[in-house]
N, C-alpha and C. Protein backbone atom coordinates (compact mmCIF):
# COMPACT_ATOMS: atom_id res chain seq x y z
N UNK A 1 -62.52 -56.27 -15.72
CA UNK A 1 -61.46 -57.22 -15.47
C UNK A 1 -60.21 -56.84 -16.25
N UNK A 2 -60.44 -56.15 -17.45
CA UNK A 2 -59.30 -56.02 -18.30
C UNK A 2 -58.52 -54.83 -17.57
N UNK A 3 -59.07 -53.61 -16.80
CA UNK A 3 -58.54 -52.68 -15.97
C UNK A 3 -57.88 -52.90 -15.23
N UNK A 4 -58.23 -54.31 -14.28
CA UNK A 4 -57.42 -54.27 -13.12
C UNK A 4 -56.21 -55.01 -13.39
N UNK A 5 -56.07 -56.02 -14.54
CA UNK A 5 -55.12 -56.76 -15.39
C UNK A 5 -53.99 -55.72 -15.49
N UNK A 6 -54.97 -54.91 -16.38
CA UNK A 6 -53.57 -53.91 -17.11
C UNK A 6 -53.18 -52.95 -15.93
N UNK A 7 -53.65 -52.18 -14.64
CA UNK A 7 -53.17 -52.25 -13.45
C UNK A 7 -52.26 -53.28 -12.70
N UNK A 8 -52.61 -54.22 -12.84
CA UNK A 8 -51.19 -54.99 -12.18
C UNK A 8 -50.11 -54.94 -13.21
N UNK A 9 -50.46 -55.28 -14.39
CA UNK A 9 -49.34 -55.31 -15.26
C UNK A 9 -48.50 -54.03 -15.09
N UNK A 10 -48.94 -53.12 -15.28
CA UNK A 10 -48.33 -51.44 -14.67
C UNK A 10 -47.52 -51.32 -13.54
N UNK A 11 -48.37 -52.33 -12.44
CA UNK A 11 -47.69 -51.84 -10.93
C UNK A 11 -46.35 -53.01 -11.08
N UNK A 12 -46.77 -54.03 -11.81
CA UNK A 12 -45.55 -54.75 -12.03
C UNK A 12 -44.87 -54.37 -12.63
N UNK A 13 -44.81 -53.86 -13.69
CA UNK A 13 -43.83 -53.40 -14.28
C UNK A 13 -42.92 -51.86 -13.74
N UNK A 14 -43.54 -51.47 -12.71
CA UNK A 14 -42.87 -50.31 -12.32
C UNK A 14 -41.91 -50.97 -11.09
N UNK A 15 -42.54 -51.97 -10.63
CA UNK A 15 -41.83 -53.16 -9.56
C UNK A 15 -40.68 -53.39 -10.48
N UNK A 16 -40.78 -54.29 -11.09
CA UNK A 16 -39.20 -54.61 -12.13
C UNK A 16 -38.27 -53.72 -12.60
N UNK A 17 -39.13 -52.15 -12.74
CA UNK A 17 -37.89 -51.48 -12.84
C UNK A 17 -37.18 -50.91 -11.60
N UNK A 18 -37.83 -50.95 -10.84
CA UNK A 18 -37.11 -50.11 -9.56
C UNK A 18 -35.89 -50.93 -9.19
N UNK A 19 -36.36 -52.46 -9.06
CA UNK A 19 -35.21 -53.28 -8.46
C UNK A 19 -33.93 -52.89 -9.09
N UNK A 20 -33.45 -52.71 -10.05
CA UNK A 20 -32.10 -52.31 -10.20
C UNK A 20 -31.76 -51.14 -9.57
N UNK A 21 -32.56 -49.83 -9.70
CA UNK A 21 -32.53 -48.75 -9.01
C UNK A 21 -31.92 -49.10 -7.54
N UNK A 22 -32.70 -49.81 -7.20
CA UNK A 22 -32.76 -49.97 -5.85
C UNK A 22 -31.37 -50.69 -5.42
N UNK A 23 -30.85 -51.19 -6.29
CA UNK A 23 -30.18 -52.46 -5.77
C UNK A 23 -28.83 -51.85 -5.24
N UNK A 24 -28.08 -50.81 -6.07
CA UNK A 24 -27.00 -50.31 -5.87
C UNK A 24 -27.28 -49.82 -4.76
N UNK A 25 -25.97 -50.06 -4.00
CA UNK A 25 -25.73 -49.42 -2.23
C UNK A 25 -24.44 -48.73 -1.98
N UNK A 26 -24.29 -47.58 -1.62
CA UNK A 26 -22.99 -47.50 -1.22
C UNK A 26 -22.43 -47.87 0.41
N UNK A 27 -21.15 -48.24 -0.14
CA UNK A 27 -20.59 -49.14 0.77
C UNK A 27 -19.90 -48.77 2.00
N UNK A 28 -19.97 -47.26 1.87
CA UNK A 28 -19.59 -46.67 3.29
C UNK A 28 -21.18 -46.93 4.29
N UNK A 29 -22.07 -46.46 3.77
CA UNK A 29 -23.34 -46.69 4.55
C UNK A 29 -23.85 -47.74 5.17
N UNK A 30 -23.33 -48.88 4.14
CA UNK A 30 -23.47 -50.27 4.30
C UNK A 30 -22.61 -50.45 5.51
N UNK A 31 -21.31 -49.96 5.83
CA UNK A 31 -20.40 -50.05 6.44
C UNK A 31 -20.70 -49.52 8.15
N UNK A 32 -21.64 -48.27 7.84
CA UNK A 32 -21.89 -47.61 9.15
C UNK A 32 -23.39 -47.85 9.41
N UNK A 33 -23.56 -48.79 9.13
CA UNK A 33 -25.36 -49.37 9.31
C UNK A 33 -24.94 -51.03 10.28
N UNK A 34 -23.14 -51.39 9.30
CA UNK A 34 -23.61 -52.24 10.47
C UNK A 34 -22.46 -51.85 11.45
N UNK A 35 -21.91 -51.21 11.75
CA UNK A 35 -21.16 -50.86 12.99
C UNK A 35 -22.39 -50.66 13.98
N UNK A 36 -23.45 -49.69 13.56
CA UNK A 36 -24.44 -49.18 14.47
C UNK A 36 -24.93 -50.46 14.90
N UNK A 37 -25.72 -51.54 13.93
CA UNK A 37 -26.35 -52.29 14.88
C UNK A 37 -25.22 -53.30 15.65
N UNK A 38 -24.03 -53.34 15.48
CA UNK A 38 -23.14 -54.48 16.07
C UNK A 38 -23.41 -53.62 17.47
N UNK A 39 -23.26 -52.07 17.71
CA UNK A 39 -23.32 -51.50 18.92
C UNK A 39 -24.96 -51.61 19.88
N UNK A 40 -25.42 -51.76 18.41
CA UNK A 40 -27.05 -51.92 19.11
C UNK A 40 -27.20 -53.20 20.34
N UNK A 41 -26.61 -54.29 18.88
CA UNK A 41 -26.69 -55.43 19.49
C UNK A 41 -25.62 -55.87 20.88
N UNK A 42 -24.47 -55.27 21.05
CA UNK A 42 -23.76 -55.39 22.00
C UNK A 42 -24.24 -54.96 23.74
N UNK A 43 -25.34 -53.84 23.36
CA UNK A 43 -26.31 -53.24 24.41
C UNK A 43 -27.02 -53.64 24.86
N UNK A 44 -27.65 -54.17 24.01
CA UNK A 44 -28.50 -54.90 24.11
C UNK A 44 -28.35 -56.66 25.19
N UNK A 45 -27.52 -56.98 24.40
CA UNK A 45 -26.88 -58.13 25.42
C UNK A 45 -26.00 -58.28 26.70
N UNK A 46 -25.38 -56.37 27.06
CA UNK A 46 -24.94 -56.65 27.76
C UNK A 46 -26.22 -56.03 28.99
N UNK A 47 -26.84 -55.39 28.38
CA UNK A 47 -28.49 -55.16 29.39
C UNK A 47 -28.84 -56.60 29.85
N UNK A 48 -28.59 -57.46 28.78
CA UNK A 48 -29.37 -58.92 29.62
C UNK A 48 -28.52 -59.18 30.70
N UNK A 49 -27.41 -59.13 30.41
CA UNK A 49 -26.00 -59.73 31.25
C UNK A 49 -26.34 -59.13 32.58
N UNK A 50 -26.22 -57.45 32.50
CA UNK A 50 -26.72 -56.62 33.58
C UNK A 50 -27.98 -57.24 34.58
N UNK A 51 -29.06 -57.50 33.68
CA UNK A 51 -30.46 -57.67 34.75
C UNK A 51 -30.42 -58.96 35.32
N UNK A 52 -29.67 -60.23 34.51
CA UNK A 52 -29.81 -61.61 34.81
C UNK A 52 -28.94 -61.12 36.43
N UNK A 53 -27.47 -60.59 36.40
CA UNK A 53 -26.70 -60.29 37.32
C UNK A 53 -27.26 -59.50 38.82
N UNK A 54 -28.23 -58.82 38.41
CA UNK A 54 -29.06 -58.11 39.40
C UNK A 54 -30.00 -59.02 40.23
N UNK A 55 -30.93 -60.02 38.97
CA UNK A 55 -31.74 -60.82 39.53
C UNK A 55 -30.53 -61.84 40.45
N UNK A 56 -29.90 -62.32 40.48
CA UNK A 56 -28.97 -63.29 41.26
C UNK A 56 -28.30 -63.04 42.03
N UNK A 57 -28.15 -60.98 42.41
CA UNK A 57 -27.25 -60.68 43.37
C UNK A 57 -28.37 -60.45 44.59
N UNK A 58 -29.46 -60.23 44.10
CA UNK A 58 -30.82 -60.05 44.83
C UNK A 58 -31.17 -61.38 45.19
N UNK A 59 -31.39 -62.08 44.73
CA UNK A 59 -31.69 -63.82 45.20
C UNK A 59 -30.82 -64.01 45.78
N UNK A 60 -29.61 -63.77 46.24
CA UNK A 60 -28.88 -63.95 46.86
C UNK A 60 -28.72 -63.50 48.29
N UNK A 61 -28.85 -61.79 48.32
CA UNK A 61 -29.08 -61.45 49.23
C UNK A 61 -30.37 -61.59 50.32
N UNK A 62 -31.78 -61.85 49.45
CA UNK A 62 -32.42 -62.60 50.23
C UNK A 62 -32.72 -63.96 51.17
N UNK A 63 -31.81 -64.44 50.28
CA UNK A 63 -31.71 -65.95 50.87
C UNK A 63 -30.51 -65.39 52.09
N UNK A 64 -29.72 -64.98 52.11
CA UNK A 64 -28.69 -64.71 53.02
C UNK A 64 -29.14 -64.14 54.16
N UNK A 65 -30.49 -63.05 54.35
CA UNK A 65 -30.79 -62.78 54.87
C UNK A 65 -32.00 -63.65 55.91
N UNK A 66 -32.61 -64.09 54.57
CA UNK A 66 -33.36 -65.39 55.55
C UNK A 66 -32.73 -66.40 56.38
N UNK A 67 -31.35 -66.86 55.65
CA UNK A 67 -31.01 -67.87 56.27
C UNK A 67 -30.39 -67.64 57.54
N UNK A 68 -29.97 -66.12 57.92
CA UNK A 68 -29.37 -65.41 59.28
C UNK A 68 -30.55 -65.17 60.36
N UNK A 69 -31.51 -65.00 59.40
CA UNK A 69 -32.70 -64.81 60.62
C UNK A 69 -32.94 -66.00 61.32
N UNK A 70 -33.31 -67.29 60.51
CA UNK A 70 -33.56 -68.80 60.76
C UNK A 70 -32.20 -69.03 61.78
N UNK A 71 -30.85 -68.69 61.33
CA UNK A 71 -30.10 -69.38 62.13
C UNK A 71 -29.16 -68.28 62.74
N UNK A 72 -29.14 -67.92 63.31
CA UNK A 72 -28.45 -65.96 64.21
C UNK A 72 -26.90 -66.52 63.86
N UNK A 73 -26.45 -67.70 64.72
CA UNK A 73 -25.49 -68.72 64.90
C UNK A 73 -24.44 -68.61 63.74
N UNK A 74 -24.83 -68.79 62.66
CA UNK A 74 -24.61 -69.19 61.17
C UNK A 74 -24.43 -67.98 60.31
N UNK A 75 -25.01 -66.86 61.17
CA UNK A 75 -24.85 -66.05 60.00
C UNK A 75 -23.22 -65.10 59.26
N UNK A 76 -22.42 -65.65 60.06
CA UNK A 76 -20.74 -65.13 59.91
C UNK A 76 -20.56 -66.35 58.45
N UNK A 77 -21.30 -67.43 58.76
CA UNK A 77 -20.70 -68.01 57.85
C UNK A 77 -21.59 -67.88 56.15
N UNK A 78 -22.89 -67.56 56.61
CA UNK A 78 -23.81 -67.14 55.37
C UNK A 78 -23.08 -65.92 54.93
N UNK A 79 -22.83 -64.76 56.08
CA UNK A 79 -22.12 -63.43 55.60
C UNK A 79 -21.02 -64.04 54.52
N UNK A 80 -20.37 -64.69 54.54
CA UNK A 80 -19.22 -65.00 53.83
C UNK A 80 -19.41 -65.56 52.28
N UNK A 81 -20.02 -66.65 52.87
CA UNK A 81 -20.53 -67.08 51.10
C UNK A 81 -21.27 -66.49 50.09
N UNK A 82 -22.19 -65.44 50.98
CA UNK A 82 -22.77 -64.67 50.34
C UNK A 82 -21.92 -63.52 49.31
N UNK A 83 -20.99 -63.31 50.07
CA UNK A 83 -20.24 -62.04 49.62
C UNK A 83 -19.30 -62.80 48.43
N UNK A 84 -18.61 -64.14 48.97
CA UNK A 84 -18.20 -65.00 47.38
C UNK A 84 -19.33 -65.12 46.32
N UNK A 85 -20.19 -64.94 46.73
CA UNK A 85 -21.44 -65.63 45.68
C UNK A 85 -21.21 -64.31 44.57
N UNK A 86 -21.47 -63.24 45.52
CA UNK A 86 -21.88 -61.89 44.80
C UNK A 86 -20.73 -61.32 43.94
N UNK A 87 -19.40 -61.84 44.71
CA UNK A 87 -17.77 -61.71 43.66
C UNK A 87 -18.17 -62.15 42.58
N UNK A 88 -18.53 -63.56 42.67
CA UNK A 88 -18.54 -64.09 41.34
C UNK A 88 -19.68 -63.91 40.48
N UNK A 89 -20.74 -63.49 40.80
CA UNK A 89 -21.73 -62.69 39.80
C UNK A 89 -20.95 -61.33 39.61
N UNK A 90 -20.66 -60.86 40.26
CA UNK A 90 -20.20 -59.32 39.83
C UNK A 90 -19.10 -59.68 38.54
N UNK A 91 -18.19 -60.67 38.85
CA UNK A 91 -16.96 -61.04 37.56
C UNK A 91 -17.92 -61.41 36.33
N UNK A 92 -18.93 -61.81 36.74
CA UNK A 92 -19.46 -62.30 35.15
C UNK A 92 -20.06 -61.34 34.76
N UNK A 93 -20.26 -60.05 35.11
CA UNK A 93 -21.04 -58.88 34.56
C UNK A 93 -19.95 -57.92 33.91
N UNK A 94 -18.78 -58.12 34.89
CA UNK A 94 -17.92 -57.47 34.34
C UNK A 94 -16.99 -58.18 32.98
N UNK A 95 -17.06 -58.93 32.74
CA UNK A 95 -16.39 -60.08 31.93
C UNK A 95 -17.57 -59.69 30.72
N UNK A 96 -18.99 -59.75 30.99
CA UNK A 96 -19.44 -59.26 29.82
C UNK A 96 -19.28 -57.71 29.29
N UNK A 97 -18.99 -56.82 30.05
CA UNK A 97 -18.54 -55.38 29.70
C UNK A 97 -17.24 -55.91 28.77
N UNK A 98 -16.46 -56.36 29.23
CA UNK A 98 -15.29 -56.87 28.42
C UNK A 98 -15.38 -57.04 27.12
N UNK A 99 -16.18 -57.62 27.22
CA UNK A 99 -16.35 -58.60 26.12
C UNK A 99 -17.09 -57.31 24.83
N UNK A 100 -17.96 -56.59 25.40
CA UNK A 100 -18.58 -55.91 24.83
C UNK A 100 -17.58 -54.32 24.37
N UNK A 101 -16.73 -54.23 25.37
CA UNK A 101 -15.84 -53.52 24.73
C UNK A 101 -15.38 -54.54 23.45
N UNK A 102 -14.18 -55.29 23.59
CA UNK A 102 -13.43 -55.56 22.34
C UNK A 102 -14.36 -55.80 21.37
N UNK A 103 -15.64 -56.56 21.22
CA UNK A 103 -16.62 -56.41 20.08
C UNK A 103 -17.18 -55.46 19.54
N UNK A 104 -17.13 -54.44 19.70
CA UNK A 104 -17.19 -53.26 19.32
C UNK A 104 -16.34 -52.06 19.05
């Protein structure tokens, strides 16, 4: 019992000294650690932006397509809304590129 005592006491005490070691950072690194992940993270979110935009231009086009089959009649006017629908998902994908430029 007295071994493994004076073992922790050791591993602790080599713990307490490192932390100062450790603590100093230089501040350019600090600096380009977080540029990298701000870019990580900007990719990252604009991938969501991207797939959410895909899933809704696709739900879209299916329904447009169903709803032309169901109604032949109707479909000049489904053609139409559809294609507004898809403007305005396409602006919000592009609005997040935007966005992801100036944040970075």
């Amino acid at each position: 019992m007295k071994k493994i005592t004076l073992l922790l006491m050791a591993v602790l005490g080599v713990l307490i000294a490192a932390v100062p070691a450790l603590a100093q950072g230089d501040a350019a690194a600090a600096a380009a650690s977080a540029v990298g992940t701000k870019a990580i993270a900007a990719g990252i979110g604009f991938a969501i932006a991207v797939f959410g935009g895909a899933l809704g231009q696709s739900r879209i086009g299916a329904a447009a397509c169903e709803g032309a089959a169901r109604n032949p009649g109707a479909a000049a006017k489904i053609q139409t809304m559809m294609i507004l629908g898809l403007a305005l998902i396409e602006s919000l994908v592009l609005f997040a590129l935007v966005i992801v430029f100036i944040k970075t």
